[in-house]
N, C-alpha and C. Protein backbone atom coordinates (compact mmCIF):
# COMPACT_ATOMS: atom_id res chain seq x y z
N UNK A 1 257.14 323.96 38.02
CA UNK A 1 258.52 323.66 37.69
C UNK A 1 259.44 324.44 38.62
N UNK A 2 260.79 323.81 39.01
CA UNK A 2 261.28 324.59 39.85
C UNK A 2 262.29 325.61 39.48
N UNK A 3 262.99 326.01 40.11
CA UNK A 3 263.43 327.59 39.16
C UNK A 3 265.56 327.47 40.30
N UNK A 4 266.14 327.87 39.71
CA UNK A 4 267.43 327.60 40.00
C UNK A 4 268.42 328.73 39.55
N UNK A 5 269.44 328.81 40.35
CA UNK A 5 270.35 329.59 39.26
C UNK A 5 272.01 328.82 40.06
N UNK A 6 272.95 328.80 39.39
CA UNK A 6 274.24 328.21 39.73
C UNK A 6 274.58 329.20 40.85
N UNK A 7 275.09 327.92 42.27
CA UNK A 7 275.25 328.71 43.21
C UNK A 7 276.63 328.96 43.59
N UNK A 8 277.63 327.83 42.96
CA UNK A 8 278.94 328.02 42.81
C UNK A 8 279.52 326.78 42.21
N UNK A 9 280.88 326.89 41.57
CA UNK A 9 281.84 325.56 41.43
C UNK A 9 282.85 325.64 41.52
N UNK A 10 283.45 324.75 41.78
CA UNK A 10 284.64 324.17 42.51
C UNK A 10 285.71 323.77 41.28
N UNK A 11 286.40 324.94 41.60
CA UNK A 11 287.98 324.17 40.50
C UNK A 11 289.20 324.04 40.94
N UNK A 12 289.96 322.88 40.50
CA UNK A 12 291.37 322.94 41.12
C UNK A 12 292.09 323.64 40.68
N UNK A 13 293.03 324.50 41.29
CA UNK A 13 293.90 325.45 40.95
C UNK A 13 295.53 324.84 42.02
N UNK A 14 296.77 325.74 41.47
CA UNK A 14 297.63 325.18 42.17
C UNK A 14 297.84 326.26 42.64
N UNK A 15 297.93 327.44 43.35
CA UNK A 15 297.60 327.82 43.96
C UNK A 15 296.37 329.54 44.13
N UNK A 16 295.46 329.30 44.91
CA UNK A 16 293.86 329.62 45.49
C UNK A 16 294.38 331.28 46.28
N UNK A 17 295.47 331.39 46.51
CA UNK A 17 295.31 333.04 46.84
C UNK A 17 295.60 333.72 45.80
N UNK A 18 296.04 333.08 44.95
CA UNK A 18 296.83 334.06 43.58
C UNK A 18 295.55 333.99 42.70
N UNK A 19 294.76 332.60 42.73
CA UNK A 19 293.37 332.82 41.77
C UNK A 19 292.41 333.81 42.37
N UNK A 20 292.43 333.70 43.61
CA UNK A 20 291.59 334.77 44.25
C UNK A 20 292.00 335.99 44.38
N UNK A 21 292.84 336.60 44.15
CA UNK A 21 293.05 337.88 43.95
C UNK A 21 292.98 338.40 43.26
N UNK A 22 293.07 337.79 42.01
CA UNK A 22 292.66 337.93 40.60
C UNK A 22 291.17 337.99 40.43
N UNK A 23 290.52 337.18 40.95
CA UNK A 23 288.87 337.17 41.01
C UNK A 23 288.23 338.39 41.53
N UNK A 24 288.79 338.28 42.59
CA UNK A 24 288.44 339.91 43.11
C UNK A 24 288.63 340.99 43.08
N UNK A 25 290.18 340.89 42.18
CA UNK A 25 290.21 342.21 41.83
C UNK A 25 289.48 342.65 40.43
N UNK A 26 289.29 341.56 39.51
CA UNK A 26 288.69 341.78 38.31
C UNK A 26 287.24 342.29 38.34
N UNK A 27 286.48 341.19 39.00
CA UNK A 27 284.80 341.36 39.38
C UNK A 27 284.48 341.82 40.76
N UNK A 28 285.40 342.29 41.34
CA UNK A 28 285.18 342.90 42.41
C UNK A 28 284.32 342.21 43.66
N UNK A 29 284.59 340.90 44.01
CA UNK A 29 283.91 340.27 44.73
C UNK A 29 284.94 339.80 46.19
N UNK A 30 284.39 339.33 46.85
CA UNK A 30 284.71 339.11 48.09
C UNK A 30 285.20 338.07 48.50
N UNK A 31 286.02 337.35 49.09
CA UNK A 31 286.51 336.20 49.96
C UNK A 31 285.55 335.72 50.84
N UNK A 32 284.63 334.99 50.60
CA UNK A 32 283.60 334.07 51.74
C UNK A 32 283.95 333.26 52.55
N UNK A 33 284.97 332.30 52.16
CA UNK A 33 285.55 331.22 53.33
C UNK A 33 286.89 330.95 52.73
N UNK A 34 287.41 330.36 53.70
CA UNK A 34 288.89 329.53 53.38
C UNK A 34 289.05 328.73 54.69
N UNK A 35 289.65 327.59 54.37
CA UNK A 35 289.95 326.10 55.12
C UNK A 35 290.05 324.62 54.35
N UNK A 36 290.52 324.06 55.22
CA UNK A 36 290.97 323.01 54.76
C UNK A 36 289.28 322.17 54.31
N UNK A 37 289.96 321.64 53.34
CA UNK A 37 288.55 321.07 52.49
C UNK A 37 288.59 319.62 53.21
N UNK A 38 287.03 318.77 52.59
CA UNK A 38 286.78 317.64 53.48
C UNK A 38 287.73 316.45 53.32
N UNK A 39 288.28 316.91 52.23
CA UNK A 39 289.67 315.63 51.95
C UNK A 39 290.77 316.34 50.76
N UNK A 40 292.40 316.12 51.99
CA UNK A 40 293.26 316.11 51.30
C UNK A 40 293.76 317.25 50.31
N UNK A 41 293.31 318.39 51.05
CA UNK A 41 293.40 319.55 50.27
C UNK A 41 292.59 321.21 51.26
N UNK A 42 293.04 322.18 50.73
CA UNK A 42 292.56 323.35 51.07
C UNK A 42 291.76 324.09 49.97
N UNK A 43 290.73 325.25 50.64
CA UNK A 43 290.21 325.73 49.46
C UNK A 43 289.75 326.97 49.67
N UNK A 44 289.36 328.07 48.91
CA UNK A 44 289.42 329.19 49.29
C UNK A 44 288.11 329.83 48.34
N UNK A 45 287.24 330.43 48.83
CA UNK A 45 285.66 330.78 48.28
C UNK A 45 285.84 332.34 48.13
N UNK A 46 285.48 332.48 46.47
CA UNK A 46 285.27 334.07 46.27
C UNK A 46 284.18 333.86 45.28
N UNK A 47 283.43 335.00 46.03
CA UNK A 47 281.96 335.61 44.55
C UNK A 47 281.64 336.50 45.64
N UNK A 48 280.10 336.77 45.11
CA UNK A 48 279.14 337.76 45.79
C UNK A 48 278.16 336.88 46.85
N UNK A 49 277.03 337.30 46.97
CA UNK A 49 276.35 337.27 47.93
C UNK A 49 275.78 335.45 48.44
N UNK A 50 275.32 335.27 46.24
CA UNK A 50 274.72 333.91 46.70
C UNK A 50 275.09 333.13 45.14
N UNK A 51 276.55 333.63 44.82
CA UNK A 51 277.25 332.65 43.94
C UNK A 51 278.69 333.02 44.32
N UNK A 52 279.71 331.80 44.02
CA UNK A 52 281.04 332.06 44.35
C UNK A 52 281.46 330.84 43.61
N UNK A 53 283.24 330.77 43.76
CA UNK A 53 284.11 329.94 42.39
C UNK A 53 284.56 329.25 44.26
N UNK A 54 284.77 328.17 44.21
CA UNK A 54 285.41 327.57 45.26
C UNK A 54 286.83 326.95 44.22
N UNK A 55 287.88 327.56 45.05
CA UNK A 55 289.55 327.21 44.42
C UNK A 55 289.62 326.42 45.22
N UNK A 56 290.13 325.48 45.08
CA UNK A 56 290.23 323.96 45.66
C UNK A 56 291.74 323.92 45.35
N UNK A 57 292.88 323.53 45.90
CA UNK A 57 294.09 323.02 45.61
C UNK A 57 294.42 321.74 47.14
N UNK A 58 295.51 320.93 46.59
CA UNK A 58 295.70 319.84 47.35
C UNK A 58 297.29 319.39 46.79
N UNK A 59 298.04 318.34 47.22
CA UNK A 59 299.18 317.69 46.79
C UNK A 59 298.93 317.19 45.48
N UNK A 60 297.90 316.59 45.15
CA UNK A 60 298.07 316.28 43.54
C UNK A 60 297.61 316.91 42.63
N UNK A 61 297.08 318.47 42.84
CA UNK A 61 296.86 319.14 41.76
C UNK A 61 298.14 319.70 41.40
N UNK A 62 298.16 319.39 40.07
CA UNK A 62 299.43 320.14 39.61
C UNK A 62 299.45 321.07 38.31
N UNK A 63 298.01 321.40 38.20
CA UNK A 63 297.70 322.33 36.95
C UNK A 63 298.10 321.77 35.80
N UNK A 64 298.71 322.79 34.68
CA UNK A 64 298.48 322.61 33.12
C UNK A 64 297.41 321.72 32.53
N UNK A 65 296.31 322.26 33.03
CA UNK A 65 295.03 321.84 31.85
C UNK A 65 295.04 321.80 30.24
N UNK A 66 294.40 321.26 30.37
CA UNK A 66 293.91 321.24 28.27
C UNK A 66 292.81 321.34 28.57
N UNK A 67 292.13 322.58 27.70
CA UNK A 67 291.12 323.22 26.99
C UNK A 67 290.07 321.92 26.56
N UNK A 68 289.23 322.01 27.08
CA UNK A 68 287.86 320.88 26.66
C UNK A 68 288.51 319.52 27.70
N UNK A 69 289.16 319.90 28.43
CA UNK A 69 289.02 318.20 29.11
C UNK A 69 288.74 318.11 30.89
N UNK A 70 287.36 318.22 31.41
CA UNK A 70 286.35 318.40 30.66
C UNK A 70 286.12 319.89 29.85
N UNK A 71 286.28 320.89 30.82
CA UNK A 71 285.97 322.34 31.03
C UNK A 71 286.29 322.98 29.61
N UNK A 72 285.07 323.65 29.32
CA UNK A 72 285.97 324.41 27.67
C UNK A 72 286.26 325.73 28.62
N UNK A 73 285.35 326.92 29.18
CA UNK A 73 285.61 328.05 29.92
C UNK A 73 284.79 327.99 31.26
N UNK A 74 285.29 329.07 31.94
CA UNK A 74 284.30 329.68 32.60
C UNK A 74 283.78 331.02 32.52
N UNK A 75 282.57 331.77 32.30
CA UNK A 75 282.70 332.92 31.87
C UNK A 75 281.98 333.84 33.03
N UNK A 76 282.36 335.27 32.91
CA UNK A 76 282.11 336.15 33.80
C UNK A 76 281.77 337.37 33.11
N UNK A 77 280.15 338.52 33.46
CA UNK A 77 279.84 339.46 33.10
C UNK A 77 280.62 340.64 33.99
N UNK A 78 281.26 341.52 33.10
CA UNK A 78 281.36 342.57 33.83
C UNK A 78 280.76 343.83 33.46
N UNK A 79 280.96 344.99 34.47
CA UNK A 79 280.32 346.27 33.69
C UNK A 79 281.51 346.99 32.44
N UNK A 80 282.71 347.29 33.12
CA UNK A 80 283.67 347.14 32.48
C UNK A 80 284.57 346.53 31.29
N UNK A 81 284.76 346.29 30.28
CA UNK A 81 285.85 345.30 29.82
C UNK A 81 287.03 345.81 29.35
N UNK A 82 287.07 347.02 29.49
CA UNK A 82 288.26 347.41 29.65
C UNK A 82 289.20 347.61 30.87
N UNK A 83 288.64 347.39 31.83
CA UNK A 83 289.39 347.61 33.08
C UNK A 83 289.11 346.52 33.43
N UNK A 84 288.40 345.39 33.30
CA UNK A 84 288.54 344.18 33.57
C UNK A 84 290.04 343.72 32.68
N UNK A 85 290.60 343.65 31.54
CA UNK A 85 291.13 343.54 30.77
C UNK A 85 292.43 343.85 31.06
N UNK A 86 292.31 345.08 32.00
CA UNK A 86 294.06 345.79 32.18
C UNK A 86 294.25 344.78 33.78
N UNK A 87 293.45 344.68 33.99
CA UNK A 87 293.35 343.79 35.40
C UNK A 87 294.12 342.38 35.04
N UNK A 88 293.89 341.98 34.24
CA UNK A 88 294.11 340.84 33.45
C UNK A 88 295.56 340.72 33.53
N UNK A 89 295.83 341.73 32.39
CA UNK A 89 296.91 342.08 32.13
C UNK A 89 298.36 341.93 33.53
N UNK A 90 297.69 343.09 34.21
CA UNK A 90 298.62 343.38 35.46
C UNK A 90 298.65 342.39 36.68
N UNK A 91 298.06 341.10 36.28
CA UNK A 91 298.14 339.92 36.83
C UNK A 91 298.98 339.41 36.14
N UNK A 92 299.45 339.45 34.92
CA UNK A 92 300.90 339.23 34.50
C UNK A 92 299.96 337.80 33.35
N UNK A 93 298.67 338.05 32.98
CA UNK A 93 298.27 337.32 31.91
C UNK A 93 297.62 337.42 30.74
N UNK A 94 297.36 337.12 29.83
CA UNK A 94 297.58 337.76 28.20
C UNK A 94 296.12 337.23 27.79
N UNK A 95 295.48 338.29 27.68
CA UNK A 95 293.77 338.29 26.89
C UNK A 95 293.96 337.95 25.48
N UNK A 96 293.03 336.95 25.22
CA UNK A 96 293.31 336.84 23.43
C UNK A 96 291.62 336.68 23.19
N UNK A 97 291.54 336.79 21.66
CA UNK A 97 290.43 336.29 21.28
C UNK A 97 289.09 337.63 21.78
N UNK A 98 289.43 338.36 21.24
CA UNK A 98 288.46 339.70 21.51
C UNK A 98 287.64 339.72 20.22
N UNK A 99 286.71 339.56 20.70
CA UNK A 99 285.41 340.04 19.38
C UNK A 99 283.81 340.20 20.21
N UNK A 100 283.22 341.05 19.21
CA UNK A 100 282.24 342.46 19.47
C UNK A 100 281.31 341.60 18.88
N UNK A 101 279.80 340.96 19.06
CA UNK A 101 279.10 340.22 18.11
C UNK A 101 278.03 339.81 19.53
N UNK A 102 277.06 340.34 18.59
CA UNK A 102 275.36 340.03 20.09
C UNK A 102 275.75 338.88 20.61
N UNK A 103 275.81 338.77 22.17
CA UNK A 103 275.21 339.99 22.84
C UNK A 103 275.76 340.83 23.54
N UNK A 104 277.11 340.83 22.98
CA UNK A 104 278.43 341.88 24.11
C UNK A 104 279.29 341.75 23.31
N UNK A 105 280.63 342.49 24.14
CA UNK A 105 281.89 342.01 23.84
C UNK A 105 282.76 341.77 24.68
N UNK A 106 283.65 340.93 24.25
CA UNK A 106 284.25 339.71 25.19
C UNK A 106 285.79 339.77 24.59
N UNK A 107 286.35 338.91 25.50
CA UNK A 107 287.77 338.60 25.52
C UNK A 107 288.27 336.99 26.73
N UNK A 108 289.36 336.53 25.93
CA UNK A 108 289.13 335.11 26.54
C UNK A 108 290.70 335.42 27.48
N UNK A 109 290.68 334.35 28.29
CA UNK A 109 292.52 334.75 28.76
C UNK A 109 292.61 333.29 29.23
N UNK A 110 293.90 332.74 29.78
CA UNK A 110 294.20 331.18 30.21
C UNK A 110 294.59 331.59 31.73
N UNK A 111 294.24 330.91 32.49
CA UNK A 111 295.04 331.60 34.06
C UNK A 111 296.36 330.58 33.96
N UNK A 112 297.02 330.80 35.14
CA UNK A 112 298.59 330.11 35.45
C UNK A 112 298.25 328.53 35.34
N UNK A 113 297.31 327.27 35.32
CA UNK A 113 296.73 326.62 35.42
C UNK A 113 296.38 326.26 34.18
N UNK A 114 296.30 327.27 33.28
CA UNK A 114 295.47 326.59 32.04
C UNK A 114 293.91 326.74 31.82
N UNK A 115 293.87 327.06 32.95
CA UNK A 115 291.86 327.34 32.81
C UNK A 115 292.02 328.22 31.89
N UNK A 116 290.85 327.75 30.92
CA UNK A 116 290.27 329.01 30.01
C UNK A 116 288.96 329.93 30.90
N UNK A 117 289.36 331.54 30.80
CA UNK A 117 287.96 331.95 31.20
C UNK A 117 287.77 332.95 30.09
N UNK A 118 286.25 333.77 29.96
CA UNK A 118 285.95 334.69 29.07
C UNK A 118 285.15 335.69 30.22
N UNK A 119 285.64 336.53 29.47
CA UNK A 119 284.86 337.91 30.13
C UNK A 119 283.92 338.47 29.31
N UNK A 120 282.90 339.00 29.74
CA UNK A 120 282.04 339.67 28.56
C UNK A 120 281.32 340.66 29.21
N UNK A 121 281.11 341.91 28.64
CA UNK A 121 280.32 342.40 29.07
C UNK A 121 278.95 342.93 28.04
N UNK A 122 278.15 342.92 28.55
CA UNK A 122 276.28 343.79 27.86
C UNK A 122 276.82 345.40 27.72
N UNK A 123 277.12 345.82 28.22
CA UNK A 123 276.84 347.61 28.53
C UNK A 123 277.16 348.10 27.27
């Protein structure tokens, strides 16, 4: 059987330096690429070594998502969740939904866009 792990995905955002700064400053990861994407849009790649979030924006993304359509979250482990959290914060966006219950504890936030993400950490 073959064996896999998610190597990245691609979301539209309205704008990809403000999501990425946020990405990296929270989980501490890196900027891999940026350029114009294969149609009608630009896009900008942050993670680690051999996973990353590709921010995709173009003329007809225009954000304000709703929750479950498709996407319910995206979620991210940190070591931290408290300094992931003030990170949050000092991006000028509001963590809700904090609760402690196996196998971590977590906190959810909406970015400028509407994406739901959750943070969680094990430690």
């Amino acid at each position: 059987m073959p064996t896999g792990r998610l190597e990245h995905a691609n979301i539209s955002v309205t704008d990809p330096e403000r999501s990425a700064a946020l990405l990296m400053d929270m989980l501490g990861w890196k900027e891999r690429w940026r350029g114009p994407s294969m149609k009608y849009g630009r896009s900008v790649h942050v993670g680690a070594e051999h996973d990353y979030i590709a921010l995709y924006t173009g003329d007809h993304v225009s954000g304000g998502y709703t929750k479950g359509n498709p996407l319910n979250h995206v979620a991210f482990t940190v070591s931290d969740l408290d300094a992931a959290e003030a990170i949050v914060k000092r991006h000028g966006l509001e963590p809700f939904g904090h609760d402690d219950y196996e196998p971590g504890r977590r906190f959810y936030f909406f970015d400028w866009d509407g994406i739901e993400f959750e943070v969680v950490s094990y430690e």
